[in-house]
Protein backbone atom coordinates (compact mmCIF):
# COMPACT_ATOMS: atom_id res chain seq x y z
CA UNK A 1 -169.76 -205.50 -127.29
CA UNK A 2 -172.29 -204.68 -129.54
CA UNK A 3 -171.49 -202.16 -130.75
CA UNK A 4 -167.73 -203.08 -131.96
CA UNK A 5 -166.73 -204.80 -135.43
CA UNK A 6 -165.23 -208.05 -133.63
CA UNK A 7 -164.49 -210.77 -135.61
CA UNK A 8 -162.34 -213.89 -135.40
CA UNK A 9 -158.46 -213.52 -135.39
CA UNK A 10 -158.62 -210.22 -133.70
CA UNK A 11 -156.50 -208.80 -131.00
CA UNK A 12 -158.43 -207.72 -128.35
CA UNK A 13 -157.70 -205.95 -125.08
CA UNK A 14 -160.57 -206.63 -122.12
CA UNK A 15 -160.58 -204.31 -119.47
CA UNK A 16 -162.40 -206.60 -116.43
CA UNK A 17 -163.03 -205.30 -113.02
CA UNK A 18 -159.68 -206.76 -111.51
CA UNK A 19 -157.84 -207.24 -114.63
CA UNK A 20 -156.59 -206.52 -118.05
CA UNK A 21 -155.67 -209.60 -120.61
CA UNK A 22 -155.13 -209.53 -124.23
CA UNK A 23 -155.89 -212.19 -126.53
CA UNK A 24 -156.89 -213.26 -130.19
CA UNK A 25 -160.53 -213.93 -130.91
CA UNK A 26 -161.43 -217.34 -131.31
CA UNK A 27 -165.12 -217.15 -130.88
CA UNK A 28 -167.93 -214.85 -130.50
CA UNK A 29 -171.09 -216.75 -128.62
CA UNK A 30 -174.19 -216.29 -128.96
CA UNK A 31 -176.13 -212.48 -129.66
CA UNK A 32 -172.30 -211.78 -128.38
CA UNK A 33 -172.75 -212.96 -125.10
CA UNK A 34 -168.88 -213.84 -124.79
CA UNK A 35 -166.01 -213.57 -126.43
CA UNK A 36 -163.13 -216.56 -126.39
CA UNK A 37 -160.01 -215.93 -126.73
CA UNK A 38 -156.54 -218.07 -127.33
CA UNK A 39 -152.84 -216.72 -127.01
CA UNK A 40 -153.85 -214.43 -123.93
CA UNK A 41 -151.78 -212.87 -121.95
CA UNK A 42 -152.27 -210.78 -118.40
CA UNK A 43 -151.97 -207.08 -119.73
CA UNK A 44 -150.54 -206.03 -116.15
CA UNK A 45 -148.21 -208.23 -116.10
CA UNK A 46 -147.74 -209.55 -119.63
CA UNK A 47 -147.47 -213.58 -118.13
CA UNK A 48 -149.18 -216.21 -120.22
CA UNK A 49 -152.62 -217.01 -119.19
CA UNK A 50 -153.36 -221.10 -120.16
CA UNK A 51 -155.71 -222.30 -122.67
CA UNK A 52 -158.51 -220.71 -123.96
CA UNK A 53 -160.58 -218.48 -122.10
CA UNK A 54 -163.92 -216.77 -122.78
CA UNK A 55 -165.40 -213.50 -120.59
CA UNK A 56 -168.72 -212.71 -120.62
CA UNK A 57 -170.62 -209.28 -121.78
CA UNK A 58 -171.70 -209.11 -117.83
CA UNK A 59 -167.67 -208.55 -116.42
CA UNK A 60 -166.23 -206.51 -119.31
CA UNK A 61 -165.65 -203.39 -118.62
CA UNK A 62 -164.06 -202.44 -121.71
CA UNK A 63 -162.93 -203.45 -124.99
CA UNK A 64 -159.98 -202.04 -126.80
CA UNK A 65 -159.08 -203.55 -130.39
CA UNK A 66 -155.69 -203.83 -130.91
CA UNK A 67 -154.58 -203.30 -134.45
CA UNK A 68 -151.31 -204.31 -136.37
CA UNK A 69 -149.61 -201.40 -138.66
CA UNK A 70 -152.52 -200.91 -141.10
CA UNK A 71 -150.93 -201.43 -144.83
CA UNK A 72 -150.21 -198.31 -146.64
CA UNK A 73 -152.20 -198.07 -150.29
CA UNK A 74 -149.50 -196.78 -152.73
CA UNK A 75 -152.73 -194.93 -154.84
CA UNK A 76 -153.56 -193.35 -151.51
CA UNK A 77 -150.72 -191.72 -150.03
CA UNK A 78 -152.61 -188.63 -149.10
CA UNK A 79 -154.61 -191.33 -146.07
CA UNK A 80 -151.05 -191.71 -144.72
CA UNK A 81 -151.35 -190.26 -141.16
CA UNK A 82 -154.87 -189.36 -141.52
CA UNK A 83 -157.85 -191.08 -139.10
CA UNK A 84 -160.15 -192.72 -141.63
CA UNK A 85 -162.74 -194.56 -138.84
CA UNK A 86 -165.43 -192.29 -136.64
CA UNK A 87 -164.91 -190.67 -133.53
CA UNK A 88 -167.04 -193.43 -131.99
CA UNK A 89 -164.73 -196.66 -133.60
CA UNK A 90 -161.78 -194.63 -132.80
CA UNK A 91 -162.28 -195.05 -128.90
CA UNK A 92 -162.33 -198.88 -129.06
CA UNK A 93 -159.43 -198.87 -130.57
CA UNK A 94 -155.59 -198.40 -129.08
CA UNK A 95 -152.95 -195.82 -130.60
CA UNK A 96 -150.66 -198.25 -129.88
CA UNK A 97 -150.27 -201.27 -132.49
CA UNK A 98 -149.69 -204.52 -131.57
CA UNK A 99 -146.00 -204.44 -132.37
CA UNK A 100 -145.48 -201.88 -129.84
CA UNK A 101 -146.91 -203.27 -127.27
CA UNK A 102 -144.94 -206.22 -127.49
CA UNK A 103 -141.85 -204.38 -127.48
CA UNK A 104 -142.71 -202.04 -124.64
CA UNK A 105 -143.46 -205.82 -122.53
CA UNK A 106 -140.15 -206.95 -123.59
CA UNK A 107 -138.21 -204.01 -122.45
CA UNK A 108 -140.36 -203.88 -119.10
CA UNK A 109 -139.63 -207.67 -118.83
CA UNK A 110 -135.93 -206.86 -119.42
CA UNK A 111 -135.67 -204.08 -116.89
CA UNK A 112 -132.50 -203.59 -115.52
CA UNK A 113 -132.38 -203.04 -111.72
CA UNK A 114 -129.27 -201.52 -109.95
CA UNK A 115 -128.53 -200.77 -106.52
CA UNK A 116 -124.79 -200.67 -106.79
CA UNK A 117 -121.63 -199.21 -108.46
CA UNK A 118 -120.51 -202.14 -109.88
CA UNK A 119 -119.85 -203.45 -113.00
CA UNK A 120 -124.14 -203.30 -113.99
CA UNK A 121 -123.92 -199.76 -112.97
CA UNK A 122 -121.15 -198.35 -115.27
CA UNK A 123 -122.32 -200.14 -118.03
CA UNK A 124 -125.59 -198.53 -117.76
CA UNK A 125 -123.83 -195.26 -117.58
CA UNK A 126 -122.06 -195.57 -120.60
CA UNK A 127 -124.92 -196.99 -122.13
CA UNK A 128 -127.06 -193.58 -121.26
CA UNK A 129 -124.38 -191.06 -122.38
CA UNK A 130 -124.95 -192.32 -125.72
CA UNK A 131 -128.66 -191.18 -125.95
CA UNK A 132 -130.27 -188.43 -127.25
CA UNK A 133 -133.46 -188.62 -125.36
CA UNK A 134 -134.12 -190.43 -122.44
CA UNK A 135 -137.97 -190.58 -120.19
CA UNK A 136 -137.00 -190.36 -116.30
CA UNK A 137 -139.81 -191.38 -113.73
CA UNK A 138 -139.02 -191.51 -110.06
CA UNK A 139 -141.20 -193.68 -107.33
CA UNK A 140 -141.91 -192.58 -103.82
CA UNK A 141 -141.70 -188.40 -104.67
CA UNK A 142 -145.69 -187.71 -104.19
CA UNK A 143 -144.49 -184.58 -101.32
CA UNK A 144 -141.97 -183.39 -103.72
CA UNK A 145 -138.83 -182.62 -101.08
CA UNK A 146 -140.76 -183.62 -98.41
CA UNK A 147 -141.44 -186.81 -99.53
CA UNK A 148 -140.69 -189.75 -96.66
CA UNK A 149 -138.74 -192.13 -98.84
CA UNK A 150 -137.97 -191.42 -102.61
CA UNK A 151 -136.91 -194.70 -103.68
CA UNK A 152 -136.47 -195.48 -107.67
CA UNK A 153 -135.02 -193.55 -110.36
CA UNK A 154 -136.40 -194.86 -113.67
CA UNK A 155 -134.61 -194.30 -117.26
CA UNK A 156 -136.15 -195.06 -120.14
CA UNK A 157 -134.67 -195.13 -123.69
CA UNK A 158 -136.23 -196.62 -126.83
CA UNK A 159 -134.67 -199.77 -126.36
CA UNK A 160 -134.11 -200.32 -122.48
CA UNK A 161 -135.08 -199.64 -119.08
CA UNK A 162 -133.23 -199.11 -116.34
CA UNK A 163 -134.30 -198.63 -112.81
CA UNK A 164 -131.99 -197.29 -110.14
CA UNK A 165 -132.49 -197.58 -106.57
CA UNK A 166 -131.71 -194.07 -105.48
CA UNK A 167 -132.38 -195.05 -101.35
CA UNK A 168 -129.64 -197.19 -101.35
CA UNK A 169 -126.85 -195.85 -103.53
CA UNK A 170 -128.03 -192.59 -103.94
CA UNK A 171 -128.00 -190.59 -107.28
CA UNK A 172 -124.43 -191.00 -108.08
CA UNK A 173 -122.48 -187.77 -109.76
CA UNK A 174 -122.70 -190.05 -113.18
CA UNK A 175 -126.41 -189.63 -113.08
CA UNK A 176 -126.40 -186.61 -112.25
CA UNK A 177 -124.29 -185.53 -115.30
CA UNK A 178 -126.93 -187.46 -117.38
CA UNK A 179 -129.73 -185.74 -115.81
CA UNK A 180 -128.39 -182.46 -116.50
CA UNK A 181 -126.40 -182.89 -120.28
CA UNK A 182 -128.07 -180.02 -122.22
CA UNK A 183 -127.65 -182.27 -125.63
CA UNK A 184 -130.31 -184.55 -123.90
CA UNK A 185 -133.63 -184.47 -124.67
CA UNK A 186 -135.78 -185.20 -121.45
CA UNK A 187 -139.71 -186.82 -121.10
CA UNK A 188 -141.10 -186.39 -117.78
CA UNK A 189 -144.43 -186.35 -116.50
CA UNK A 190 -145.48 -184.10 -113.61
CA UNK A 191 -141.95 -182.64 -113.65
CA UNK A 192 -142.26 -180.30 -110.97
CA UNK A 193 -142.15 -182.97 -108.14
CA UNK A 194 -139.07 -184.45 -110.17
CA UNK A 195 -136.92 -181.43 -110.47
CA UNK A 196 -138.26 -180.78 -106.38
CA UNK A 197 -136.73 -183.75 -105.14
CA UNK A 198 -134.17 -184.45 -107.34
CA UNK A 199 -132.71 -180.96 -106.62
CA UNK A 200 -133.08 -180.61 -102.73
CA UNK A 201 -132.92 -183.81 -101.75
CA UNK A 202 -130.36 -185.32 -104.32
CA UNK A 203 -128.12 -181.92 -105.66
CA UNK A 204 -129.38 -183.36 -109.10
CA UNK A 205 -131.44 -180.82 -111.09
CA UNK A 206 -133.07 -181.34 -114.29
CA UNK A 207 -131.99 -179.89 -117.49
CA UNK A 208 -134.68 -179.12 -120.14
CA UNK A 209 -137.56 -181.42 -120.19
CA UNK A 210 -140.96 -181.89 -122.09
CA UNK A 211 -143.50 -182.43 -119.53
CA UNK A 212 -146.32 -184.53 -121.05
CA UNK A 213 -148.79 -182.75 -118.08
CA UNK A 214 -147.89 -179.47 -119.16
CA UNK A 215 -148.43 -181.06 -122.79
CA UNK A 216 -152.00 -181.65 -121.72
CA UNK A 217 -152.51 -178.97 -120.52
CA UNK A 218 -151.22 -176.46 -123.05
CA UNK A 219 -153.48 -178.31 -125.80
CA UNK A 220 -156.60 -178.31 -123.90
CA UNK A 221 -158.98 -175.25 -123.24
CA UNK A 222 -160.66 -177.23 -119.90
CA UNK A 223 -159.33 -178.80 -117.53
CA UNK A 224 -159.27 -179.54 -113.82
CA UNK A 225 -156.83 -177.08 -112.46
CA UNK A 226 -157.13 -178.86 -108.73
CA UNK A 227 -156.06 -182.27 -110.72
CA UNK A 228 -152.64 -182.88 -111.72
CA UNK A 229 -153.85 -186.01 -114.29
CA UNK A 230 -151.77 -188.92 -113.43
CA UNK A 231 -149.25 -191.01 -116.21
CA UNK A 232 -151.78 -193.62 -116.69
CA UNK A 233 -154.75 -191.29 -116.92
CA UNK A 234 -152.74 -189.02 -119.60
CA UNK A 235 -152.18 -192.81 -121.31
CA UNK A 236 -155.27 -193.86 -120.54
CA UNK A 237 -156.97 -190.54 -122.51
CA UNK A 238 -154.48 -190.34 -125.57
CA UNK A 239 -152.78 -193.44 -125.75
CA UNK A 240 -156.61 -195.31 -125.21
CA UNK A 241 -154.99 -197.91 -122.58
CA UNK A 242 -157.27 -199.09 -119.87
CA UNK A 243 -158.06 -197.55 -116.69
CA UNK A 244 -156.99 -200.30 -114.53
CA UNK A 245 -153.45 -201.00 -116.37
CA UNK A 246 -151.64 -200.00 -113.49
CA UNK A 247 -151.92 -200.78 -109.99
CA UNK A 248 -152.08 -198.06 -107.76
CA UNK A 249 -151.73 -200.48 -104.98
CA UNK A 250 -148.04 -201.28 -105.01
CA UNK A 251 -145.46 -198.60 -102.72
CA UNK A 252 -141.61 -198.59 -103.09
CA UNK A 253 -140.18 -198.10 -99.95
CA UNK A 254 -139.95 -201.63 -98.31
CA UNK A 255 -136.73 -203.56 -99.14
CA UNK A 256 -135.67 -205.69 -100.70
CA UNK A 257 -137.79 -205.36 -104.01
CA UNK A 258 -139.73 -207.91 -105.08
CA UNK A 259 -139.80 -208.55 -109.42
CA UNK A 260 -144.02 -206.69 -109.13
CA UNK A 261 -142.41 -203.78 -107.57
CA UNK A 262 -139.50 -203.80 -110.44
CA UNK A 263 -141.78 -204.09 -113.09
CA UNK A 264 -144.34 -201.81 -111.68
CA UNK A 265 -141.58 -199.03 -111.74
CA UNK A 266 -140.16 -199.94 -115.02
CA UNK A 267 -143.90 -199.46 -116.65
CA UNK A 268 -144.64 -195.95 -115.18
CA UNK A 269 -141.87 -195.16 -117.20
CA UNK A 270 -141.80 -196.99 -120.03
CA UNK A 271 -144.67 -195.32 -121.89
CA UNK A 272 -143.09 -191.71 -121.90
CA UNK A 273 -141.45 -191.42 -125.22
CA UNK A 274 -144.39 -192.95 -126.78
CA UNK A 275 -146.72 -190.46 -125.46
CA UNK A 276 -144.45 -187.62 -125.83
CA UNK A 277 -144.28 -188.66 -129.79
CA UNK A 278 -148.52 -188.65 -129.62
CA UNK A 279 -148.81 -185.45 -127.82
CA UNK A 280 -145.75 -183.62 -130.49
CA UNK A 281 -146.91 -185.08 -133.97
CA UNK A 282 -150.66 -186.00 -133.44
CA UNK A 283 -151.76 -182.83 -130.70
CA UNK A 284 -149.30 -179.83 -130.99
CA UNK A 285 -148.46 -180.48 -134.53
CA UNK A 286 -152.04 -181.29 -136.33
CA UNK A 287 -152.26 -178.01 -137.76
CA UNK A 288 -148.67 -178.38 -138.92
CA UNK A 289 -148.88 -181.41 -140.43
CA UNK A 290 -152.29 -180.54 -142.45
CA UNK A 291 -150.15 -177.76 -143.73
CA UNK A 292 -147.51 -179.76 -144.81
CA UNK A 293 -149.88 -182.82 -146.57
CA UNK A 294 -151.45 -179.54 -148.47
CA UNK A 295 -148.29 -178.36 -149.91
CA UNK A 296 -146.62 -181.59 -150.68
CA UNK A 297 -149.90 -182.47 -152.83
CA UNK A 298 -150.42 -178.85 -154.27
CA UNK A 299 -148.57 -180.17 -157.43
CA UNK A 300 -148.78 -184.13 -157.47
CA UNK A 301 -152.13 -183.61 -156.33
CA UNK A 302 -152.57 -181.54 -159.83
CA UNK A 303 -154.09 -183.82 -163.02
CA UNK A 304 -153.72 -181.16 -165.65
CA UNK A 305 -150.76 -181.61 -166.62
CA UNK A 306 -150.31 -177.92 -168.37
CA UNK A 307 -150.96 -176.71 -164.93
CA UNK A 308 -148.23 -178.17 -163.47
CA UNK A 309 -145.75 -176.49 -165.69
CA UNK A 310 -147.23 -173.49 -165.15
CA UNK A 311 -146.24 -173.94 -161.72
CA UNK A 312 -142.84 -174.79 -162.17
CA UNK A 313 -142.31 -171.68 -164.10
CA UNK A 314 -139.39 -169.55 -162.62
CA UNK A 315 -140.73 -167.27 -160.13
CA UNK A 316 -143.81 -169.11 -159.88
CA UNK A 317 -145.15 -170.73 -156.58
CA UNK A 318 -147.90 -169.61 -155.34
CA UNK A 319 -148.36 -172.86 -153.28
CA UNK A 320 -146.12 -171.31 -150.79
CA UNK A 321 -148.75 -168.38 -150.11
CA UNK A 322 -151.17 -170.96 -149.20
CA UNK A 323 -148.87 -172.28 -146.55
CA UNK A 324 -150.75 -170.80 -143.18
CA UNK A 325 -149.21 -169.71 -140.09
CA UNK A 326 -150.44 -171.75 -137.05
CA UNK A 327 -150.21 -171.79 -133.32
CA UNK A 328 -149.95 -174.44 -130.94
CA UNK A 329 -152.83 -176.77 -131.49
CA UNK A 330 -155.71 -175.82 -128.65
CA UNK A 331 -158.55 -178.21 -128.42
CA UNK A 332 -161.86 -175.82 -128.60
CA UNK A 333 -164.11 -178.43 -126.91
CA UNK A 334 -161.63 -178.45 -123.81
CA UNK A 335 -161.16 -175.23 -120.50
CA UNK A 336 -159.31 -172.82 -118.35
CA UNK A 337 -157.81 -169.71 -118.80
CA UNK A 338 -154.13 -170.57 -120.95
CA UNK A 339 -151.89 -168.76 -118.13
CA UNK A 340 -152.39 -171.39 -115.50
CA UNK A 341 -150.07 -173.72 -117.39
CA UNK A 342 -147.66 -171.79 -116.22
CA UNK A 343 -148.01 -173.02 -112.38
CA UNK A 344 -146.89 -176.72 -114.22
CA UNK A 345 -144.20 -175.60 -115.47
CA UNK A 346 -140.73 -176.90 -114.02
């Protein structure tokens, strides 16, 4: 605690051994000691804890501001998009802004569970052939077709979740069609066990998906090839969410479901298009988007304002000769030889 720039009014996210909460700062004791905090909230479950609370140095794991839309400066345009704070501020804080995180919880709280054709169901379907890009989790698939009992089907848009049960009504020829529309854009994580069980043990196949693990990979020179890096570590590494958001603890294949079990399904997937957005625009794209802040200020950027018309001369641009060709972003500091993404891919 130390070493962060807390101060009163803050959001805060406090990673403790068993839990996560979130919470505005209040008051900071003592040499920072403790921090209280009002307005929290369980981060696992996103129910109200009471009153105020306070949580010493000695059981925080973690800290993790949370920060509101920062306020674009008008004079400054050229900041927009860039990191202004130090590698070492950057990991206490989130790359998710308060806003979001509220309306992630609300669609999580909203869930919408189905385990029937009924009237629910075929308003979810029409719902879903309206989209353009959907995330798709499922629960209970860790053997791929060999699993015992896959049990949920999770569909995430960027305004609802819905959660099919998939044990008892089975993936219906609807879904299927959904799964499979080529106009769809698909986010999946660890898509090869998807596309195993959803084709041999459901007739379902995938049509083109991003796969944020093969996104990982792709951008990093090392990593574990004997570790296929879970949703919440991939969230917990470029999102900067805590370790312990999720529980690893709950399993899918007892019935009925209790609410935990819903919402526990409904947040493994709820996080995809957010992270798929990171990995595209702030990973794969940095290079890209450096090129493109260059050239939009190669001539607002320019005082003289002779110069400028020079530019603008017919048959003038040299600006566009400074425009640089550029590969997929690869992260130098990171390991393995580039071809064994390919034993990710779906």
């Amino acid at each position: 605690m130390d070493k962060l720039d807390i101060f009163k009014g803050q959001m805060l996210l406090l990673e403790l051994e068993d839990e996560c909460v979130i919470g505005e700062v209040l008051h900071i004791g003592a040499k920072r000691s403790f921090v209280r905090l009002q307005n929290v909230r369980d981060f696992q479950s996103n129910l109200p804890i009471a009153g105020k609370q306070d949580y010493y140095s000695s059981e925080i794991r973690s800290i993790k501001i949370i920060e509101k839309n920062p306020p674009i400066d008008p004079n400054n345009l050229s900041q927009v998009g860039t990191s202004v704070v130090s590698s070492a501020a950057a990991e206490s804080v989130t790359r998710i802004d308060l806003e979001d995180v509220k309306e992630i919880f609300d669609r999580i709280d909203g869930h919408i569970f189905i385990h029937q054709t009924d009237m629910k169901y075929h308003d979810a379907v029409k719902y879903l052939k309206t989209q353009k890009m959907i995330g798709v989790a499922m629960e209970g698939i860790a053997g791929g077709r060999h699993a015992r009992a896959p049990s949920l089907l999770s569909i995430a848009t960027l305004d609802r979740i819905y959660i099919f049960d998939v044990m008892w009504m089975n993936v219906t020829s609807d879904i299927k069609s959904i799964l499979v529309n080529p106009k769809v854009r698909r986010v999946v994580h660890n898509g090869r066990l998807l596309e195993d069980v959803l084709k041999h043990r459901f007739g379902a196949p995938l049509g083109k998906c991003f796969d944020t693990l093969v996104a990982h990979i792709s951008t990093n020179k090392h990593f574990d090839d004997q570790n296929e890096l879970s949703i919440q570590e991939c969230l917990s590494k470029y999102l900067n969410l805590p370790n312990n958001f999720f529980d690893s603890t709950i399993a899918f294949a007892n019935r009925p479901l209790t609410e935990t079990q819903r919402k526990a399904a409904a947040k493994n997937v709820a996080f995809l298009l957010m992270l798929q957005d990171y990995l595209v625009h702030e990973v794969m794209l940095e290079s890209f988007y450096q090129s493109c802040n260059q050239y939009s200020s190669s001539l607002a950027g320019n005082a003289e304002h002779f110069e400028s018309i020079i530019k603008l001369s017919k048959g003038r641009n040299e600006d566009l000769n400074d425009i640089d060709q550029f590969k997929l972003n690869i992260r130098a500091d990171q390991s393995n030889d580039r071809n064994e993404v390919d034993r990710y891919r779906i």
